[in-house]
N, C-alpha and C. Protein backbone atom coordinates (compact mmCIF):
# COMPACT_ATOMS: atom_id res chain seq x y z
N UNK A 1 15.06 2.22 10.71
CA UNK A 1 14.08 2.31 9.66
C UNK A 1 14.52 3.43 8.72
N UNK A 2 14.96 3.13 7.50
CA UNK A 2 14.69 4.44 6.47
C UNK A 2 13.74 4.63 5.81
N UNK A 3 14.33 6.16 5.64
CA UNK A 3 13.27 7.11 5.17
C UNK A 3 12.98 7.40 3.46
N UNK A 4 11.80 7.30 3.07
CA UNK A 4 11.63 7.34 1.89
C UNK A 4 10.94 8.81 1.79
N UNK A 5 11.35 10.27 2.79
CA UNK A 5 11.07 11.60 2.30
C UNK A 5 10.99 11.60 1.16
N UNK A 6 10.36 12.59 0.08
CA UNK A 6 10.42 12.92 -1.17
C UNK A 6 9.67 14.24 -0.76
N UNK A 7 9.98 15.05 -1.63
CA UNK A 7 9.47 16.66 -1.65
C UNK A 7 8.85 16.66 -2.88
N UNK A 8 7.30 16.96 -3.21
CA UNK A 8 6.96 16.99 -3.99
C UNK A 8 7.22 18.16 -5.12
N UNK A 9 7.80 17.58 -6.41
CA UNK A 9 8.32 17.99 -7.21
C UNK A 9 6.91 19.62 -7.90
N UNK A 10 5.67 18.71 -7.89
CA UNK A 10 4.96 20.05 -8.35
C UNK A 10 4.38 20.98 -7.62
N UNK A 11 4.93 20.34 -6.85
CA UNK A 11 4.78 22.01 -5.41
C UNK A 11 5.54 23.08 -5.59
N UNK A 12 6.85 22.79 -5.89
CA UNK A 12 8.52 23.62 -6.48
C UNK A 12 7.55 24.18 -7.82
N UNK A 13 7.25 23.69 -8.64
CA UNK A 13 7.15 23.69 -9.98
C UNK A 13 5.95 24.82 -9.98
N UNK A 14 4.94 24.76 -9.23
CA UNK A 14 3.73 25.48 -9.22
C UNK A 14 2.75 25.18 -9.45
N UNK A 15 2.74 23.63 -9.50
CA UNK A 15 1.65 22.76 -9.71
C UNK A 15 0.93 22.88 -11.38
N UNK A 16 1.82 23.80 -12.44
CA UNK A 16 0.76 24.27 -13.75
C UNK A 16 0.84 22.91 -14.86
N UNK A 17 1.45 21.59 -14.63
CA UNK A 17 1.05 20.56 -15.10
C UNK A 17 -0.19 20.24 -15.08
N UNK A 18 -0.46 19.65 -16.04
CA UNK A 18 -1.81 18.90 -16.19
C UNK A 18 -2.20 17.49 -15.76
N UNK A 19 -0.68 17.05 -15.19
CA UNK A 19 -0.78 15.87 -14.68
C UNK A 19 -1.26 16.29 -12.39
N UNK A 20 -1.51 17.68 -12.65
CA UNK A 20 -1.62 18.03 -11.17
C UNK A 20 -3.03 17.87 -10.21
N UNK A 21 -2.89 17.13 -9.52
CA UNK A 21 -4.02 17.01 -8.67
C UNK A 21 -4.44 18.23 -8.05
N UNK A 22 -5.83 18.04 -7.51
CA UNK A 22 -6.16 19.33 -6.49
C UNK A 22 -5.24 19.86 -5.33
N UNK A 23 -4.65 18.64 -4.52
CA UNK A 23 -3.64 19.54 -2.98
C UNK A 23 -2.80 19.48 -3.92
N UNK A 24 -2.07 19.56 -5.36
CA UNK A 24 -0.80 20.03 -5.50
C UNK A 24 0.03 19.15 -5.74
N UNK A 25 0.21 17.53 -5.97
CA UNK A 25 1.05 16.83 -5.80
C UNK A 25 0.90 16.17 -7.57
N UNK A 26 1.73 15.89 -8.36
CA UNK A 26 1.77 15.45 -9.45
C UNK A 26 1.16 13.95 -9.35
N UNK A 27 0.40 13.18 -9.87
CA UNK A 27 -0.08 11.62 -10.51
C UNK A 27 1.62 10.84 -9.53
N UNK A 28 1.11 10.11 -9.08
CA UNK A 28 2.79 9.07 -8.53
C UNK A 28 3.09 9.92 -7.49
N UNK A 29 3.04 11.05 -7.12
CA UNK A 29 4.02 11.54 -6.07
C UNK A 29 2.71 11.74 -4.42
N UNK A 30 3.97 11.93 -3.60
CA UNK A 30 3.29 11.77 -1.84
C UNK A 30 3.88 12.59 -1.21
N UNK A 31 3.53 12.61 -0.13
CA UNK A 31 4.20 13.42 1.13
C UNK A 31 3.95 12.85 2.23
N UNK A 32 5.30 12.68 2.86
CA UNK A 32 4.59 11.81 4.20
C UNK A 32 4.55 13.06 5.05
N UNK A 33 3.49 13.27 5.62
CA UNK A 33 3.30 13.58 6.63
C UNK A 33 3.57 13.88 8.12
N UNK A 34 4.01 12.26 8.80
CA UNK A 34 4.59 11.85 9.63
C UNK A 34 4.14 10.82 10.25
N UNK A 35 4.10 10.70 11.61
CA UNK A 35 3.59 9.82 12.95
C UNK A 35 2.03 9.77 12.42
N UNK A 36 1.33 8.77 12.16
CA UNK A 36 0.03 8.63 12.13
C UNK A 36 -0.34 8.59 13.73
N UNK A 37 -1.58 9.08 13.60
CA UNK A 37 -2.34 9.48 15.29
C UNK A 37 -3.23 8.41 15.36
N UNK A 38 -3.00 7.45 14.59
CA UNK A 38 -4.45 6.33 15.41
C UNK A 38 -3.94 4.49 16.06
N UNK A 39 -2.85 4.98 16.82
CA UNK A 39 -1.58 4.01 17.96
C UNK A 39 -1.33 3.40 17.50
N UNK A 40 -1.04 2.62 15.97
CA UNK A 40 -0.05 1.66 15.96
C UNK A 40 1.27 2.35 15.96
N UNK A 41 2.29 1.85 16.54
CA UNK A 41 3.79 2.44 16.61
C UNK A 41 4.11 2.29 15.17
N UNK A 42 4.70 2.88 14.83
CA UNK A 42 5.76 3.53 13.73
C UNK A 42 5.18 3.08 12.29
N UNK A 43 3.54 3.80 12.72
CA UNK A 43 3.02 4.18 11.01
C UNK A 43 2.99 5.11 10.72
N UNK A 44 3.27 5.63 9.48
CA UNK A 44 3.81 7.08 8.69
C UNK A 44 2.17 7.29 8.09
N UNK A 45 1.81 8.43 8.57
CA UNK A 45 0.26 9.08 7.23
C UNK A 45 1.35 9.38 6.37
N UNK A 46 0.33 9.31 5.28
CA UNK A 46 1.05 10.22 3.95
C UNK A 46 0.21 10.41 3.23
N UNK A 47 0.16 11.73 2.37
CA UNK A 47 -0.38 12.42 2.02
C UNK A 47 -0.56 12.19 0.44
N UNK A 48 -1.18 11.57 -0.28
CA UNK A 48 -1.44 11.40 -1.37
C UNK A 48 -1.93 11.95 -2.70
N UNK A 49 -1.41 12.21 -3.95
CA UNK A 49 -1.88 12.89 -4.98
C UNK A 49 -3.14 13.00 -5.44
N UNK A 50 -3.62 11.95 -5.76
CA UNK A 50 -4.65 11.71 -5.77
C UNK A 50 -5.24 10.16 -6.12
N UNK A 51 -6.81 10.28 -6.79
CA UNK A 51 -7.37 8.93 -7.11
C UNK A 51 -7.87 8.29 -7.92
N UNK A 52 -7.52 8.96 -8.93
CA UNK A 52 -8.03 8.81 -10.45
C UNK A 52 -7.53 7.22 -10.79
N UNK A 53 -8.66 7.00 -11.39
CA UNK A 53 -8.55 5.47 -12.87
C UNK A 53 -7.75 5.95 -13.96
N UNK A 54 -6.89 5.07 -14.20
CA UNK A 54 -5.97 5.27 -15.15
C UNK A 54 -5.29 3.78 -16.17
N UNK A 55 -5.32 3.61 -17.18
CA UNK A 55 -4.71 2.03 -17.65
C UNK A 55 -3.07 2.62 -17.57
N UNK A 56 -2.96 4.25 -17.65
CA UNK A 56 -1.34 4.22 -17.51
C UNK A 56 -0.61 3.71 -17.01
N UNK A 57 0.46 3.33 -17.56
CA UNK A 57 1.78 2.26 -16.02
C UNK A 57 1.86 3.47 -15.30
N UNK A 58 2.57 3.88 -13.76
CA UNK A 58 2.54 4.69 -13.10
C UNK A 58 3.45 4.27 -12.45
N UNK A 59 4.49 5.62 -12.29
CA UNK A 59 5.97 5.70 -11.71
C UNK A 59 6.06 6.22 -10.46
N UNK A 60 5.29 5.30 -9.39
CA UNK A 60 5.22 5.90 -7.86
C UNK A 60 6.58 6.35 -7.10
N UNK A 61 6.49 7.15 -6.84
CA UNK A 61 7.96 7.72 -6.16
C UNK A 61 8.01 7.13 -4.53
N UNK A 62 6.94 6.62 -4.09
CA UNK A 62 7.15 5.43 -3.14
C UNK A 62 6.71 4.16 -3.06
N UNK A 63 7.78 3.32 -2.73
CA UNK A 63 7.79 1.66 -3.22
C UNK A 63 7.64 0.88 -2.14
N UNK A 64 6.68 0.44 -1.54
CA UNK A 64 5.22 0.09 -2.59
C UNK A 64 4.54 1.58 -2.21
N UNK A 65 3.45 1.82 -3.03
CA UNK A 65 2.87 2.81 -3.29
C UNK A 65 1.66 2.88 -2.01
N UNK A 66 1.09 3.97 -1.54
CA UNK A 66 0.13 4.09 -0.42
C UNK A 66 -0.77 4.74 -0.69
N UNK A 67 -1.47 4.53 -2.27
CA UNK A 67 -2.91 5.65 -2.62
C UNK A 67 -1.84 6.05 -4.12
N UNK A 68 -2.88 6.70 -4.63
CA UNK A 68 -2.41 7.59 -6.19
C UNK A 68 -3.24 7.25 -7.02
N UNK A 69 -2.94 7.85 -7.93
CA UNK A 69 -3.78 7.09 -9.38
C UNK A 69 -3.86 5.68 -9.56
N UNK A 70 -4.25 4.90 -10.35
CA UNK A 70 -4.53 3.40 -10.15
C UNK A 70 -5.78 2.92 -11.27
N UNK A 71 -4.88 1.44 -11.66
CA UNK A 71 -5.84 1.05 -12.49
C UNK A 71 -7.08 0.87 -12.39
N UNK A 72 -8.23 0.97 -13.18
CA UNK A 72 -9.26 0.78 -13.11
C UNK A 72 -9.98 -0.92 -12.69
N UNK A 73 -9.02 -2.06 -12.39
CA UNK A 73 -8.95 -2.96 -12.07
C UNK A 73 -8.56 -3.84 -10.89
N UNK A 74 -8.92 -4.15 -9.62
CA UNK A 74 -8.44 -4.42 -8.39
C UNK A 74 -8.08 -5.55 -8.38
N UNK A 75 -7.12 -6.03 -7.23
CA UNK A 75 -6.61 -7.12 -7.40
C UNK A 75 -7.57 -7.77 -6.62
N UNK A 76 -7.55 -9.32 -6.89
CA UNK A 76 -8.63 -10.10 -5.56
C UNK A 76 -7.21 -10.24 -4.31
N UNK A 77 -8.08 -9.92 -3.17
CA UNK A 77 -7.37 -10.42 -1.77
C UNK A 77 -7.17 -11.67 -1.60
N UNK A 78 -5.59 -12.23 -0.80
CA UNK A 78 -5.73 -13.50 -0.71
C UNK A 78 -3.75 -13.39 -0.69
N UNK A 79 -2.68 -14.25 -0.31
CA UNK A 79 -1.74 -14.38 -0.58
C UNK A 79 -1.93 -14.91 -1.58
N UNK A 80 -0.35 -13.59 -2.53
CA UNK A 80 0.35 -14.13 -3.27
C UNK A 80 2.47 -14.77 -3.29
N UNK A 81 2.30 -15.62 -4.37
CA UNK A 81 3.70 -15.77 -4.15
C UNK A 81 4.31 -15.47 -5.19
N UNK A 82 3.45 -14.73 -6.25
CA UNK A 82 4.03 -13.50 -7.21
C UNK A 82 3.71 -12.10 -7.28
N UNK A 83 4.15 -11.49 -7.59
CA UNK A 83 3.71 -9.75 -7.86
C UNK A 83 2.61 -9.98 -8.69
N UNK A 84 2.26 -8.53 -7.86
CA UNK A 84 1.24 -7.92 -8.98
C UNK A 84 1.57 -6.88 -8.92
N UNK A 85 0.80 -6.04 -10.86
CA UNK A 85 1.04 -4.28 -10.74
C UNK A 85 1.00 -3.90 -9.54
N UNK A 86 1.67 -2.88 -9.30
CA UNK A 86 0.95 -1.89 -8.25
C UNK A 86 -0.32 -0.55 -8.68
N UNK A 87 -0.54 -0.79 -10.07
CA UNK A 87 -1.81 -0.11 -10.13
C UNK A 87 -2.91 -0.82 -9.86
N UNK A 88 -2.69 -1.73 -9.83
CA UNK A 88 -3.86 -2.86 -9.34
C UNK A 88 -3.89 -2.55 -7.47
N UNK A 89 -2.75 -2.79 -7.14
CA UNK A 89 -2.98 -2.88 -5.93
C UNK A 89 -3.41 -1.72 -5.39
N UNK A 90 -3.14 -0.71 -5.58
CA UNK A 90 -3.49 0.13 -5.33
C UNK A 90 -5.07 0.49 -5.20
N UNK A 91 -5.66 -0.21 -6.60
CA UNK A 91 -6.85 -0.14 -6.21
C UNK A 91 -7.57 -0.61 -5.65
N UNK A 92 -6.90 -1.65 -4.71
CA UNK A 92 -7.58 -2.62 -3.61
C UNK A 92 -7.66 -1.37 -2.60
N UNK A 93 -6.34 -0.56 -2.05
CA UNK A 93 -6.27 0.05 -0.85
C UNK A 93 -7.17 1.26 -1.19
N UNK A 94 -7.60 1.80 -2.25
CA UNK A 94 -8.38 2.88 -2.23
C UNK A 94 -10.18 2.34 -1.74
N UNK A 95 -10.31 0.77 -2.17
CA UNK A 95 -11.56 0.48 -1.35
C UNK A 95 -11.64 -0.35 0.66
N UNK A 96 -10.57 0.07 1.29
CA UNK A 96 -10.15 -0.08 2.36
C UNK A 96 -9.43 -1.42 2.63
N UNK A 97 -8.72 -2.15 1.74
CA UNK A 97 -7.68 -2.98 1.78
C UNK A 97 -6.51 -2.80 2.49
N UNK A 98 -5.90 -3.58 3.22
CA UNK A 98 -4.17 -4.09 3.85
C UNK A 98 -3.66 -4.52 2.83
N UNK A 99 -2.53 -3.95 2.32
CA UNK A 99 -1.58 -4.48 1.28
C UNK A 99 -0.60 -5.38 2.12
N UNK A 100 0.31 -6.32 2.51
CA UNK A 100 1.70 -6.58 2.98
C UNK A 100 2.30 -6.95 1.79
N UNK A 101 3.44 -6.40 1.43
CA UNK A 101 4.18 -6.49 0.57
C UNK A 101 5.34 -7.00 1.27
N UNK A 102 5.83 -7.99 1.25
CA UNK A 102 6.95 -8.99 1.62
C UNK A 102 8.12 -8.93 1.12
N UNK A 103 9.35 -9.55 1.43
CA UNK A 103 10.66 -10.02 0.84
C UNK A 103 10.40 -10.94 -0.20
N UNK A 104 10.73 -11.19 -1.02
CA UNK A 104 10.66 -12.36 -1.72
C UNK A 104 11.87 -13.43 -1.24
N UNK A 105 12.38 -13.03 -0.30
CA UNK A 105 13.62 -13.97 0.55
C UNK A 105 13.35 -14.24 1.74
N UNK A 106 11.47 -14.09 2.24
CA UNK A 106 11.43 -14.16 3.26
C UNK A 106 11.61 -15.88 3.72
N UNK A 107 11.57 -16.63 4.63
CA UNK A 107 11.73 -18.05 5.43
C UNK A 107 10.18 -18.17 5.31
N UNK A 108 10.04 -19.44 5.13
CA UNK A 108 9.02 -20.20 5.47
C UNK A 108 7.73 -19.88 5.87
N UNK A 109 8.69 -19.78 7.70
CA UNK A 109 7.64 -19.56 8.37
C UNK A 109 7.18 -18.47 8.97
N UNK A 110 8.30 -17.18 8.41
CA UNK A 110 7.53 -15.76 8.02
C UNK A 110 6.25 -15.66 6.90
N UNK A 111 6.46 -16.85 6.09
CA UNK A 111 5.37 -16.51 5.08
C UNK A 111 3.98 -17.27 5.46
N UNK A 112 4.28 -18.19 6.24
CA UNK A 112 3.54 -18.78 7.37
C UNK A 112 2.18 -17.64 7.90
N UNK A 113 3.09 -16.52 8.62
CA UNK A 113 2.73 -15.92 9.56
C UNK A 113 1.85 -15.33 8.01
N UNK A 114 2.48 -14.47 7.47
CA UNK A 114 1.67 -13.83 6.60
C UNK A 114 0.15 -14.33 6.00
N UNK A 115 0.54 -15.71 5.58
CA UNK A 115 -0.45 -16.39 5.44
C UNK A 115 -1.58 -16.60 5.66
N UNK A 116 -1.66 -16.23 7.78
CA UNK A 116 -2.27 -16.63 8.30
C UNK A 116 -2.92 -15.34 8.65
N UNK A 117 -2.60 -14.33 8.54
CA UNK A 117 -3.07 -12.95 8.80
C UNK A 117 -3.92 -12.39 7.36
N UNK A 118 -3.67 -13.04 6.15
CA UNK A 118 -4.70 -12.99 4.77
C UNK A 118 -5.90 -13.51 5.01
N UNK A 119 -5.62 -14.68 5.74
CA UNK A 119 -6.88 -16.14 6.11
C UNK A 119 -7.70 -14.85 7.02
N UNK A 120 -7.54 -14.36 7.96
CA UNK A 120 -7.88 -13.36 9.05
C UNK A 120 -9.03 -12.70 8.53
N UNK A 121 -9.02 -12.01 7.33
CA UNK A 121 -9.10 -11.14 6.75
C UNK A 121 -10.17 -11.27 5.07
N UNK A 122 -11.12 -11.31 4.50
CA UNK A 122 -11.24 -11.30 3.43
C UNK A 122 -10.59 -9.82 2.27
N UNK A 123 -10.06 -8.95 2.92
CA UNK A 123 -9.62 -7.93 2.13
C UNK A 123 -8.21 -7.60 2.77
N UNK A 124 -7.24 -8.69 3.04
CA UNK A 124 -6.30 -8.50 3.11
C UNK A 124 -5.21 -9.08 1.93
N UNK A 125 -3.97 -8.28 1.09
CA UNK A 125 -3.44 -9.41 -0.39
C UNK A 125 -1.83 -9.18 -0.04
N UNK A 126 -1.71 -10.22 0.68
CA UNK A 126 -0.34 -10.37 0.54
C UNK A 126 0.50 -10.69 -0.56
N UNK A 127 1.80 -10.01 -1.17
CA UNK A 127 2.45 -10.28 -2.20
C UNK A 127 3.76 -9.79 -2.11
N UNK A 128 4.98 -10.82 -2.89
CA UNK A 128 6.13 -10.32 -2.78
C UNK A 128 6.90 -9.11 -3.67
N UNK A 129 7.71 -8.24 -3.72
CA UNK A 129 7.61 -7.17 -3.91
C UNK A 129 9.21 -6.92 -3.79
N UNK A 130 9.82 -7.13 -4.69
CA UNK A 130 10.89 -7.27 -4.79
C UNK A 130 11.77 -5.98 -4.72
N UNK A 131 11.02 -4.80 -5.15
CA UNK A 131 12.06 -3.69 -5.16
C UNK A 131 11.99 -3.14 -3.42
N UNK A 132 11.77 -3.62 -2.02
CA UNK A 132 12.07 -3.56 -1.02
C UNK A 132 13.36 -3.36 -0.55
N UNK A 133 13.61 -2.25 0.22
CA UNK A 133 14.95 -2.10 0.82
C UNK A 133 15.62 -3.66 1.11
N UNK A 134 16.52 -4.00 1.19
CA UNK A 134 17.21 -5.10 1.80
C UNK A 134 17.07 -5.64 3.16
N UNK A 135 16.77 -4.02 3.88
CA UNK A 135 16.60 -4.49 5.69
C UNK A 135 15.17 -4.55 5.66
N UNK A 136 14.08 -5.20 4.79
CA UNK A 136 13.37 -4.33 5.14
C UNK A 136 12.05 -6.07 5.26
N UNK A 137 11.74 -7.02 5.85
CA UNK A 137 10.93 -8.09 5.33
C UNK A 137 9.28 -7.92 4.85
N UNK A 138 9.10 -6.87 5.30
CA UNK A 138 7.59 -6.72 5.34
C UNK A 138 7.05 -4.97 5.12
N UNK A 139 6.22 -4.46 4.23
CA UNK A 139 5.93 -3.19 4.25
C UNK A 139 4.23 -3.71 4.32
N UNK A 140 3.91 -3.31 5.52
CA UNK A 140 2.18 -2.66 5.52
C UNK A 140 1.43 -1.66 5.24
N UNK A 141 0.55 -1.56 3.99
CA UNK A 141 0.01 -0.43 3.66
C UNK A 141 -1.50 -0.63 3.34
N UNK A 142 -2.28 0.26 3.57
CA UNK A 142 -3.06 0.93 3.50
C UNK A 142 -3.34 2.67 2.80
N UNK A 143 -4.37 2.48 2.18
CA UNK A 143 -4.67 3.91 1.59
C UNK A 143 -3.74 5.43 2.58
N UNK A 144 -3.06 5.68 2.28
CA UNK A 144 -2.20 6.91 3.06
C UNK A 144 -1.93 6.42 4.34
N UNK A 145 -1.64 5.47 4.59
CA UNK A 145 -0.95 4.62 5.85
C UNK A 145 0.10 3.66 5.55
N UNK A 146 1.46 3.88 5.74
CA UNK A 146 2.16 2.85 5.63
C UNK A 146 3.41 2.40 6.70
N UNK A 147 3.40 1.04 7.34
CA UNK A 147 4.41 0.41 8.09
C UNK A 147 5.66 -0.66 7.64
N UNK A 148 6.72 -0.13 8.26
CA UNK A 148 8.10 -0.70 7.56
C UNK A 148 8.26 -1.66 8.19
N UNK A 149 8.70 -2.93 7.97
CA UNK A 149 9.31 -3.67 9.33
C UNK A 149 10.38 -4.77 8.95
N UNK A 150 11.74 -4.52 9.74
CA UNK A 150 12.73 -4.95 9.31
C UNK A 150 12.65 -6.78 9.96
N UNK A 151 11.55 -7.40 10.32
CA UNK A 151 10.90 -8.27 10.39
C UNK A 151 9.47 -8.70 10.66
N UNK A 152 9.15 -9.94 10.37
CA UNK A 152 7.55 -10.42 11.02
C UNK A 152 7.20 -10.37 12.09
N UNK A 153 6.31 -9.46 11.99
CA UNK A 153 6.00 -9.31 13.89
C UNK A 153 4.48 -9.17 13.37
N UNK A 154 3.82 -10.51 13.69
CA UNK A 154 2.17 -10.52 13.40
C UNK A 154 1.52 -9.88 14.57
N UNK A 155 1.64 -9.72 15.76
CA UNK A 155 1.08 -8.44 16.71
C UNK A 155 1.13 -7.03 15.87
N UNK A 156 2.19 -6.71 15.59
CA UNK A 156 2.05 -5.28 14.77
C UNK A 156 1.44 -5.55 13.56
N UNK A 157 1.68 -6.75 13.25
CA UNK A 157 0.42 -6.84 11.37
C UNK A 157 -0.69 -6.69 11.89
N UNK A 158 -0.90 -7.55 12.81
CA UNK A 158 -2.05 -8.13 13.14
C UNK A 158 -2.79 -6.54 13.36
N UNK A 159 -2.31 -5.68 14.14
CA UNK A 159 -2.92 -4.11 15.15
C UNK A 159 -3.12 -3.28 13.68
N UNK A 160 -1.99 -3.47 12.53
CA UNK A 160 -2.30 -2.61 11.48
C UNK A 160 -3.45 -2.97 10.57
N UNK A 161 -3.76 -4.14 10.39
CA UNK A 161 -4.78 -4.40 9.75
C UNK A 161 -6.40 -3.97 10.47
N UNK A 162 -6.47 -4.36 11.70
CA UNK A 162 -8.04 -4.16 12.83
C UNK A 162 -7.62 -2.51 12.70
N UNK A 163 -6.50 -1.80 12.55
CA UNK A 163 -7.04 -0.12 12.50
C UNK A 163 -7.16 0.26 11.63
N UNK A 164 -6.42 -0.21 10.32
CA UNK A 164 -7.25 0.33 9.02
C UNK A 164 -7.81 -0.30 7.91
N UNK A 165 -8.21 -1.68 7.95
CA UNK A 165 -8.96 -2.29 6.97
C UNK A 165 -10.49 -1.61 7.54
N UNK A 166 -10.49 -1.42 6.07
CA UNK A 166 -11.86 -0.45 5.26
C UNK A 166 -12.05 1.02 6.70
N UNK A 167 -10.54 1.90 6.71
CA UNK A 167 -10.42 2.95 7.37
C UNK A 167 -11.38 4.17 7.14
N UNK A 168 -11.06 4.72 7.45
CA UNK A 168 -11.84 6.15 7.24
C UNK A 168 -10.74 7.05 6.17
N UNK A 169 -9.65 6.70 5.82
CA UNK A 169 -8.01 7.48 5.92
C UNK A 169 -8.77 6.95 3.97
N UNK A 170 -9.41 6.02 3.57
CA UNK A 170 -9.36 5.41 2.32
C UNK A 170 -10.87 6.20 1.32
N UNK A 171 -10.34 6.34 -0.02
CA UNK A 171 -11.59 7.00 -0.41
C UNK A 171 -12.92 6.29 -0.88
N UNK A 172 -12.64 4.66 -0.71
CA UNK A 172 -14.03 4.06 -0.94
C UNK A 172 -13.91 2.97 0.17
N UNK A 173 -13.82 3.13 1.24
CA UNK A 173 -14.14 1.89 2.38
C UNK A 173 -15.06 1.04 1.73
N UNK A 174 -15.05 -0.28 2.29
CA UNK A 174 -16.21 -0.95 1.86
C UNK A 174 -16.04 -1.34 0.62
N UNK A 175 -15.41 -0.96 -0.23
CA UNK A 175 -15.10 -1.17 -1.38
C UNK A 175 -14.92 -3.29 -2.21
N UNK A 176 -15.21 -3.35 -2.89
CA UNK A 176 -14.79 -4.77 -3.29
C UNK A 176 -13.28 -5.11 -3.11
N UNK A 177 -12.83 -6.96 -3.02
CA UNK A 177 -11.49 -7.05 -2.84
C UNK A 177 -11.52 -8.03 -3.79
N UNK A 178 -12.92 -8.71 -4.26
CA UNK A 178 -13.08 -9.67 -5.68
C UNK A 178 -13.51 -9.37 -6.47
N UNK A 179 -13.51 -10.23 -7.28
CA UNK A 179 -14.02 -10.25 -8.68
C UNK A 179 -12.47 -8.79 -9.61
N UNK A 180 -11.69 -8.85 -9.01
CA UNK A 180 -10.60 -8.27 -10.06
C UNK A 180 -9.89 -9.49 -10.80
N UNK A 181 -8.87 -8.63 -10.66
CA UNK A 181 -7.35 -10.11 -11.53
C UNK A 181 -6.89 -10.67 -10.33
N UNK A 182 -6.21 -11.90 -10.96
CA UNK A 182 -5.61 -12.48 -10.10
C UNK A 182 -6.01 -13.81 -8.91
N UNK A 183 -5.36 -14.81 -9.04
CA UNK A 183 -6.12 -15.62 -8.56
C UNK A 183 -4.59 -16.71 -6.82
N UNK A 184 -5.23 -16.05 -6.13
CA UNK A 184 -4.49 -16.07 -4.69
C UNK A 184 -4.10 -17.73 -4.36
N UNK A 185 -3.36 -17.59 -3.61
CA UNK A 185 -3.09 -19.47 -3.33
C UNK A 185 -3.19 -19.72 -1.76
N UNK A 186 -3.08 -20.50 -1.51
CA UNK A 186 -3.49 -20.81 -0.06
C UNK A 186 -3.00 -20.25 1.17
């Protein structure tokens, strides 16, 4: 699994931007943390800038993004078999949404599986997500929770979604997953 470390740039800096959140981290930027403590194997907390509404495009320094600023517009839950912003998505996971962000080269009947873990779920939005490492078929995220996986393994989707859809880790649980953009396919 690689590592997407980043050292937050306005921590060095002294945080005297105006683009600076309260813990210190610039609009787009994170810190992972590490080992999340609530047992799924090999989910990373990370530590997020913040949560502001914004129509700005936004240059997340991790791909796909796990919390930050975010459009004022949520995506509806549901597989997709195109992208969407990630300021959109984002604002699904700030109201306790599962993102899976996929290969766009995934097989069939990996997308199968995915499929069937959206159906599971009314606030789960699967979508493909093209700037993904190469090894990489599947990224699971949640508001400051995110899992890598260099394949489909719906036991581990399946465990990441029942521990953090509409978490405690997210700043509006409960939050809506309709009535945004976007309209999901089967």
């Amino acid at each position: 699994m690689h590592s997407l470390l980043r050292v937050a740039a306005a921590l060095v800096a002294g945080c005297v931007l105006a683009s600076c959140s309260d813990d210190g981290l610039a609009v787009g930027e994170f810190e992972v943390i590490g080992a999340a403590d609530e047992g799924v194997a090999g989910v990373q907390a990370i530590r997020v800038g913040d949560n502001t509404h914004t129509e700005a495009a936004i240059e997340y320094q991790l791909q796909p993004p796990a919390g930050g600023a975010h459009n004022p517009v949520w995506a509806n839950c549901g597989f997709y078999e195109q992208a969407i912003p990630d300021e959109n998505l984002v604002h699904d996971l700030e109201h306790g949404a599962v993102w899976l962000a996929y290969s766009p080269d995934l097989p069939d009947s990996d997308l199968e599986v995915l499929r069937a873990i959206t159906r599971s779920s009314a606030k789960v939005i699967a979508t493909p997500y093209p700037g993904l490492d190469s090894a990489e078929a599947v990224v699971a995220t949640a508001w400051a929770r995110q899992l890598r996986l260099d394949s489909v393994d719906a036991a581990q989707l399946s465990d990441f979604v029942v521990t953090y859809l509409d978490g405690g880790q997210a700043p509006e649980p409960g939050g809506p997953c309709t009535g945004g953009i976007g309209a999901p396919g089967a």
